[in-house]
Protein backbone atom coordinates (compact mmCIF):
# COMPACT_ATOMS: atom_id res chain seq x y z
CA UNK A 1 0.00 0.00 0.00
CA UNK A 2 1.77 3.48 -1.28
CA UNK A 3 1.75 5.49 1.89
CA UNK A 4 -0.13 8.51 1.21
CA UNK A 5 0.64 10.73 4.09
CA UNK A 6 4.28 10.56 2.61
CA UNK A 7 3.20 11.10 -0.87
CA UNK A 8 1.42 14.44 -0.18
CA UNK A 9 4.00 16.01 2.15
CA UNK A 10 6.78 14.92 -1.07
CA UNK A 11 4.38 16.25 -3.74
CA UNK A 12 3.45 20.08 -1.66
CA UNK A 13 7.07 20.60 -1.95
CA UNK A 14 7.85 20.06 -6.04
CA UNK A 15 8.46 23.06 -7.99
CA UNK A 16 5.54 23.27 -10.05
CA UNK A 17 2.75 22.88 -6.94
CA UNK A 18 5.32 25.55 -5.47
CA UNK A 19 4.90 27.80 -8.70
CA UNK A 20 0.85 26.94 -7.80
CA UNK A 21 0.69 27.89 -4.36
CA UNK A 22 3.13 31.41 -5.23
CA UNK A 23 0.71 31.75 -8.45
CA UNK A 24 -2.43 31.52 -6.59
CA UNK A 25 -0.80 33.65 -3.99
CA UNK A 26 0.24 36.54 -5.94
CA UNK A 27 -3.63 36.43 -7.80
CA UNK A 28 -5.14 36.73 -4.63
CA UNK A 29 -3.35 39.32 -3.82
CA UNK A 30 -4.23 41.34 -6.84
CA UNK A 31 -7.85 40.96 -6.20
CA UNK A 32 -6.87 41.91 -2.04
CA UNK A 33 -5.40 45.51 -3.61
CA UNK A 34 -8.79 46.17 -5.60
CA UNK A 35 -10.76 44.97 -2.50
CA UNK A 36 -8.61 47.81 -0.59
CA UNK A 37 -9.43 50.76 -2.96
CA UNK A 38 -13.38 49.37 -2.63
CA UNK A 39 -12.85 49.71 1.21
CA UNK A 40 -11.24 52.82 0.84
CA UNK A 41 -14.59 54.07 -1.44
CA UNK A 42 -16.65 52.95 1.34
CA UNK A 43 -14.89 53.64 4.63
CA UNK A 44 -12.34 56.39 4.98
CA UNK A 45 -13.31 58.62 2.35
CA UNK A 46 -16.72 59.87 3.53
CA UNK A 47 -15.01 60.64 6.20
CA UNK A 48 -12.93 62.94 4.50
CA UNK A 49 -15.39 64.17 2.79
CA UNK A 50 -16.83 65.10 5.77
CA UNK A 51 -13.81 66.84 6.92
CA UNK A 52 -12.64 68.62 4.08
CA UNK A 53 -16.61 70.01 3.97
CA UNK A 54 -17.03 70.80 7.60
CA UNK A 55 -13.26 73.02 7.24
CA UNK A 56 -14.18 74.85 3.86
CA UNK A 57 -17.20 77.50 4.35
CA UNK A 58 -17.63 77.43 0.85
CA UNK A 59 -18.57 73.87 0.58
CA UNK A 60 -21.20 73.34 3.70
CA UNK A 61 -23.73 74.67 1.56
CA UNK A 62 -23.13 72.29 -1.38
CA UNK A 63 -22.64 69.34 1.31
CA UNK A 64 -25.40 67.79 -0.02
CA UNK A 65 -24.78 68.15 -3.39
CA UNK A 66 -21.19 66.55 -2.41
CA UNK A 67 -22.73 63.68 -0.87
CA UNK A 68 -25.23 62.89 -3.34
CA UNK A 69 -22.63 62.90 -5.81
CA UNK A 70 -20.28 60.92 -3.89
CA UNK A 71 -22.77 58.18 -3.14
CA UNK A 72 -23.89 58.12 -7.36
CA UNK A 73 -20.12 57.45 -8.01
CA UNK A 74 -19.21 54.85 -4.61
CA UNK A 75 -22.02 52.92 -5.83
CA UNK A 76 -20.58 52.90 -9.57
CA UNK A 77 -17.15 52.28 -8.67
CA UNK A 78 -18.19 49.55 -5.99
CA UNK A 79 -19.73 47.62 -9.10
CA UNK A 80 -16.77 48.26 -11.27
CA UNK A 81 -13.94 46.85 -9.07
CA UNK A 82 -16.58 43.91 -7.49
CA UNK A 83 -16.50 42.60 -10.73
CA UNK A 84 -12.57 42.51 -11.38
CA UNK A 85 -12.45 41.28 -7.59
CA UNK A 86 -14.54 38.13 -8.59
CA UNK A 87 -12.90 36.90 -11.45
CA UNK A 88 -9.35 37.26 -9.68
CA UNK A 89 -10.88 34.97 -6.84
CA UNK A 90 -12.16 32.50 -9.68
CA UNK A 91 -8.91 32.50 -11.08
CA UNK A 92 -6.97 32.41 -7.56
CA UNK A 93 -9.54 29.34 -6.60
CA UNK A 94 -9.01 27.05 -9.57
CA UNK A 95 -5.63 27.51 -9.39
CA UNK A 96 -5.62 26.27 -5.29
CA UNK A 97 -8.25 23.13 -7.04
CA UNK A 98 -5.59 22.48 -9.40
CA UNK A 99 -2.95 22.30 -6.58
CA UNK A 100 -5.24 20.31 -4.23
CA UNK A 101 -6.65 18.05 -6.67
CA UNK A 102 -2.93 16.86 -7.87
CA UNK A 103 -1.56 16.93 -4.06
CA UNK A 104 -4.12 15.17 -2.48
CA UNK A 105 -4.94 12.72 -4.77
CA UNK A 106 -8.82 14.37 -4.92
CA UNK A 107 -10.26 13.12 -8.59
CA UNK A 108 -11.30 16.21 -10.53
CA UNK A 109 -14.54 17.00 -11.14
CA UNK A 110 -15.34 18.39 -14.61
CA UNK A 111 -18.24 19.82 -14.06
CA UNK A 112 -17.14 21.96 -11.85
CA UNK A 113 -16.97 25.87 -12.60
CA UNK A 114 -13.66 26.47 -12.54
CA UNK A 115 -11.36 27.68 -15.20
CA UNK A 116 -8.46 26.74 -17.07
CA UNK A 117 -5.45 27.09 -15.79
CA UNK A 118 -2.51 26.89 -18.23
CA UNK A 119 1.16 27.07 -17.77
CA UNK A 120 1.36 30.12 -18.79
CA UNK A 121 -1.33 31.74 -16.51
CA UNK A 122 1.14 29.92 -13.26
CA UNK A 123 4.62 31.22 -14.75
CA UNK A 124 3.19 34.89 -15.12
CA UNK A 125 1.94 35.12 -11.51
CA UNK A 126 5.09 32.86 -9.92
CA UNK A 127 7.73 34.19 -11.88
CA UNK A 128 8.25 37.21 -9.51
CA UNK A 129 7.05 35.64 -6.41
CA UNK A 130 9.88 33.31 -6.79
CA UNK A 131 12.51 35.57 -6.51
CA UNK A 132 11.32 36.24 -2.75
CA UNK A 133 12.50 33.60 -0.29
CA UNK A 134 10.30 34.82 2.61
CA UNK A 135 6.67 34.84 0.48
CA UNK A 136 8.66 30.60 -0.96
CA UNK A 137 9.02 29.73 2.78
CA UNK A 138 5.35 30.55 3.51
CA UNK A 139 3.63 28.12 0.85
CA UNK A 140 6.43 25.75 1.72
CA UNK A 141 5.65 22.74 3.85
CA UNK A 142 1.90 23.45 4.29
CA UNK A 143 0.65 20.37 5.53
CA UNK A 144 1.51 18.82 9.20
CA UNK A 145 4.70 16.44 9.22
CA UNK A 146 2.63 14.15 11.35
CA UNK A 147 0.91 12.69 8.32
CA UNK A 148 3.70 10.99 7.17
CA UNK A 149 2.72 7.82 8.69
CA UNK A 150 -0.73 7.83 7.38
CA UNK A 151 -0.89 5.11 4.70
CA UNK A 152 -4.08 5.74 3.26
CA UNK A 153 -6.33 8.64 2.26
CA UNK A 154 -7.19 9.51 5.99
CA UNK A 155 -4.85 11.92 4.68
CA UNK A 156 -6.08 13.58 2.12
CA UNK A 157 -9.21 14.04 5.00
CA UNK A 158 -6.98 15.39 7.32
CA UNK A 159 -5.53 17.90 5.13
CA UNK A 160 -9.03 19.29 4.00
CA UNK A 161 -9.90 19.35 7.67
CA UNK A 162 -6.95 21.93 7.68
CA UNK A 163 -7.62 23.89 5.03
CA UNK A 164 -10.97 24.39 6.47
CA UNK A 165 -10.22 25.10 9.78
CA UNK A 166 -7.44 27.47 8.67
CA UNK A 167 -10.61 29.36 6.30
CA UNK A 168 -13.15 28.89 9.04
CA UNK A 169 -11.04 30.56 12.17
CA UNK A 170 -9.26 33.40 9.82
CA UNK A 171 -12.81 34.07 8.65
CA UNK A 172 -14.61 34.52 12.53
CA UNK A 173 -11.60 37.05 13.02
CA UNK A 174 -12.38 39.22 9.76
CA UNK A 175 -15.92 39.22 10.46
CA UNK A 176 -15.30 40.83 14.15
CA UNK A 177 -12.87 43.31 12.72
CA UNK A 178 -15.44 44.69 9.92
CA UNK A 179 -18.08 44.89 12.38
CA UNK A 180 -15.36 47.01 14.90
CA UNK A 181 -13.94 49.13 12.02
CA UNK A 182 -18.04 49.79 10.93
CA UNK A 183 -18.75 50.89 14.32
CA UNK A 184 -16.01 52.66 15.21
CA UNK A 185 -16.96 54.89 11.36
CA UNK A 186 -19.96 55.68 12.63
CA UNK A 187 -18.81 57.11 15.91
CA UNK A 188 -16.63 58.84 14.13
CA UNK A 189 -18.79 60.26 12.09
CA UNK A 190 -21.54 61.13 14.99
CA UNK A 191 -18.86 63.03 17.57
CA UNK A 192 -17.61 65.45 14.91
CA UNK A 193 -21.62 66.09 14.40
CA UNK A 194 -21.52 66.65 18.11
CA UNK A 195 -19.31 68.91 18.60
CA UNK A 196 -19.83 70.99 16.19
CA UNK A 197 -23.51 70.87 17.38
CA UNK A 198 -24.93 69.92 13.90
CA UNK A 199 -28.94 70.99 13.10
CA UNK A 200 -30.66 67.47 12.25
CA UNK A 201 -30.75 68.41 8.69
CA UNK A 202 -26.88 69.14 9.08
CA UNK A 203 -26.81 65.43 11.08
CA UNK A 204 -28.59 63.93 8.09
CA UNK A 205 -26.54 65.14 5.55
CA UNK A 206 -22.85 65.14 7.27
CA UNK A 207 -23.34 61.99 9.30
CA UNK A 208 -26.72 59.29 7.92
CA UNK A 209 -25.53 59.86 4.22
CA UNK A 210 -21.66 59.20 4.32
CA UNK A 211 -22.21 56.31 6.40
CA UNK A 212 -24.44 55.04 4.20
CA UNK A 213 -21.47 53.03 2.04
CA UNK A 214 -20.23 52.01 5.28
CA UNK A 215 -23.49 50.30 6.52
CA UNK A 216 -23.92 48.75 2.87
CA UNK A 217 -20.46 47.20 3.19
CA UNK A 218 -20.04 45.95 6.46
CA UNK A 219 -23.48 44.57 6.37
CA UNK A 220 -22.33 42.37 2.82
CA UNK A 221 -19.12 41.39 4.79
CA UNK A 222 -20.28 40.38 7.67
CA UNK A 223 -23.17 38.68 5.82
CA UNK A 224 -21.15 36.67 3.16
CA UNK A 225 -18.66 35.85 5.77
CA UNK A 226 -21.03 34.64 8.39
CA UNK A 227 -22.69 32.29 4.71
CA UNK A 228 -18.94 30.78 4.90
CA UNK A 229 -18.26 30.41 8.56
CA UNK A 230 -21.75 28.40 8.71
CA UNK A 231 -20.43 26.55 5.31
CA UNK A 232 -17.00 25.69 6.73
CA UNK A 233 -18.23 24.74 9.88
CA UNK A 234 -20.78 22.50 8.07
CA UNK A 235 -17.72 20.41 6.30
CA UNK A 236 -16.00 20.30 9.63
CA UNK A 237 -18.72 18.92 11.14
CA UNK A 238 -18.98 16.26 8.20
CA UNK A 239 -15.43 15.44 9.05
CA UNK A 240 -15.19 15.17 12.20
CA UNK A 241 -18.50 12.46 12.14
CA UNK A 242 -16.79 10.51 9.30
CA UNK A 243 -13.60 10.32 11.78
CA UNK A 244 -14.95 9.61 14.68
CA UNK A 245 -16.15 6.41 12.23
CA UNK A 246 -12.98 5.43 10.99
CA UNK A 247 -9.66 4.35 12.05
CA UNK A 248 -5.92 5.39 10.97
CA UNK A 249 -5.96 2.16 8.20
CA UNK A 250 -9.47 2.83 6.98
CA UNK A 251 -9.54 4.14 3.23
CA UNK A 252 -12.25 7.24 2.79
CA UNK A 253 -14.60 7.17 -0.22
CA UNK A 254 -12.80 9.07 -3.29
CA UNK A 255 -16.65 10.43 -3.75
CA UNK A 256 -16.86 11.87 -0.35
CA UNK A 257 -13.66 13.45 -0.41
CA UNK A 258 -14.52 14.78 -4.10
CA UNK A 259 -17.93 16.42 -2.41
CA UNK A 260 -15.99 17.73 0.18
CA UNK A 261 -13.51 19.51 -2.74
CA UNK A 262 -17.00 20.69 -4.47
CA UNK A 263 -17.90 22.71 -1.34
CA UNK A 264 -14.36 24.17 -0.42
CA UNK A 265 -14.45 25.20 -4.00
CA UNK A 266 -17.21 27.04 -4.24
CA UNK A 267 -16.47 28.68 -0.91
CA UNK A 268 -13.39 30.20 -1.84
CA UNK A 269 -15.12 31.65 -5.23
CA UNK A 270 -18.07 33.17 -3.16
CA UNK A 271 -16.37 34.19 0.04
CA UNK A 272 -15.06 37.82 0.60
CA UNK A 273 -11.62 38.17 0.64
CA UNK A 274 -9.68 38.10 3.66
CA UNK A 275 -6.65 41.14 4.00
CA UNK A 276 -2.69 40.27 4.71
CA UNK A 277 -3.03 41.64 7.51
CA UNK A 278 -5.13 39.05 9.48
CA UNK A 279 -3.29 36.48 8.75
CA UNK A 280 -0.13 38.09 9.42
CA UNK A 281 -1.47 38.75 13.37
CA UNK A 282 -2.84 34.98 13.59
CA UNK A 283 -0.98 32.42 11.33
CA UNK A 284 1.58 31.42 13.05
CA UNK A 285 -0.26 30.66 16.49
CA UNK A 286 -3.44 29.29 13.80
CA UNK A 287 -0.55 27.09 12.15
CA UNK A 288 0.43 25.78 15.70
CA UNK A 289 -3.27 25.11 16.44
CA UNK A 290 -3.24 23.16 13.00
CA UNK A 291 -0.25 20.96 14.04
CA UNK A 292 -1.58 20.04 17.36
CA UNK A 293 -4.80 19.19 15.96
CA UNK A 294 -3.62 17.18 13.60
CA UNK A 295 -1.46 15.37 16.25
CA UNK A 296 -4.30 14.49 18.40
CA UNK A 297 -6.54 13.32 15.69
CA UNK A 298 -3.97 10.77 14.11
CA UNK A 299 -3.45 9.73 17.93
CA UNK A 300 -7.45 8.73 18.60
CA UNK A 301 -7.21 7.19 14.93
CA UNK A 302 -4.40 4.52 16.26
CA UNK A 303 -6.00 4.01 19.73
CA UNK A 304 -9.33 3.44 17.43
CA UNK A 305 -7.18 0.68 15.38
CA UNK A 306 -6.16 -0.78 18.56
């Protein structure tokens, strides 16, 4: 019996699933730099607006002219750069299916809606990404050395469970941080009304219209994001019941784990994307986490075999 475990921690580390990873990396982070200037729209600049009104006379009586216009051009601009946002993430995502698919041994599944991903499309995105060791060290070695025991395709299971988890706990820490940043935009918004003792009309204009955007976009974060917490913590679910049936020699259903693919799939296409930032704060302490976890779950699998 090939041991599988082995196969998958050899395989992560080739070149080419390297050139994937720093490929899928590098597109991701293209569509992260749109999804930035769409926050920007949204958050900080009515606030600015705001400001540069409330300092210049000449513009408090055209405030709600400014506003108006403001909003007519957010909401254009918001549809402009959603769009190149979700085809980067539909590109980003089939690349990571073409990586897990080959890694993991997961058979494809063609009727899937991803796209094709030639060689071309991985050298373009790599190429630069290569030449920095830091950003190779990061997609190197992804999956815990403890599976390199595990002789059958409890592996492949236990490395979805990871890539889940990962998603799922990243994910819970965005959607607190958009809620914070929302509410904290508001405030914002409402003291410099107060103490510049606004009329209501003046409240209306200066503080209920430019935090319109920011209501409309936390409100889609924190939905969509709470639509993939509840996904991701389906699939964990799923996996922890079909472990808690199995032991470390049992071989998982190539159908199952091909459903399982399906759904992490079309997460990553529909889920909001996640800035650098968060999972510069929590990956190494989320990659510890991972480890252990993955420790402990290959230790109940023997004890089950015993």
């Amino acid at each position: 019996m090939a041991n599988k475990g082995k196969k998958i921690l050899n395989l992560q580390n080739q070149d080419n699933q390297i050139d994937d990873l720093l490929a899928q990396k590098t597109v991701y982070s293209n569509a992260k730099n749109y999804q930035g200037l769409l926050i920007f729209i949204t958050v900080p600049l009515p606030i600015i607006i705001s400001i540069i009104v409330k300092l210049d006379p000449k513009l408090i009586d055209q405030s709600s002219y400014i506003f108006a216009l403001y909003l007519v051009f957010a909401a254009i601009g918001e549809k402009i750069v959603e769009k190149i946002v979700e085809r980067l993430k539909n590109i980003a995502a089939s690349i990571q299916e073409q990586f897990d698919c080959e890694v993991l041994d997961i058979p494809t599944n063609e009727t899937l809606n991803s796209l094709f991903i030639d060689k071309e499309t991985i050298r373009r995105n790599s190429k630069k990404a290569r030449k920095n060791k830091s950003l190779v060290q990061k997609v190197t070695s992804w999956y815990s050395l403890n599976l390199k025991d595990v002789k059958t395709n409890i592996a492949s299971l236990l490395c979805q469970r990871t890539n889940i988890t990962y998603d799922y706990s990243v994910r819970k820490r965005y959607k607190s941080t958009v809620l914070v940043l929302s509410i904290l935009t508001v405030v914002t918004l409402f003291l410099l009304s107060l103490f510049n003792d606004l009329s209501l009309q003046t409240f209306l204009i200066e503080v209920i219209l430019p935090s319109i955007p920011v209501f409309m976009f936390a409100y889609k974060e924190i939905n969509s994001n709470t639509e993939s917490i509840d996904n991701l913590n389906h699939l964990r679910n799923l996996i922890e019941s079909k472990l808690n049936d199995v032991n470390i020699n049992s071989e998982i259903d190539q159908e199952l784990l091909r459903k399982i693919q399906d759904r992490i799939y079309h997460n990553r296409v529909l889920s909001p994307l996640i800035p650098d930032f968060i999972y510069y704060f929590v990956r190494t302490k989320l990659e510890d986490e991972m480890n252990y976890s993955v420790e402990k779950k290959l230790e109940i699998l023997l004890k089950t075999n015993n």
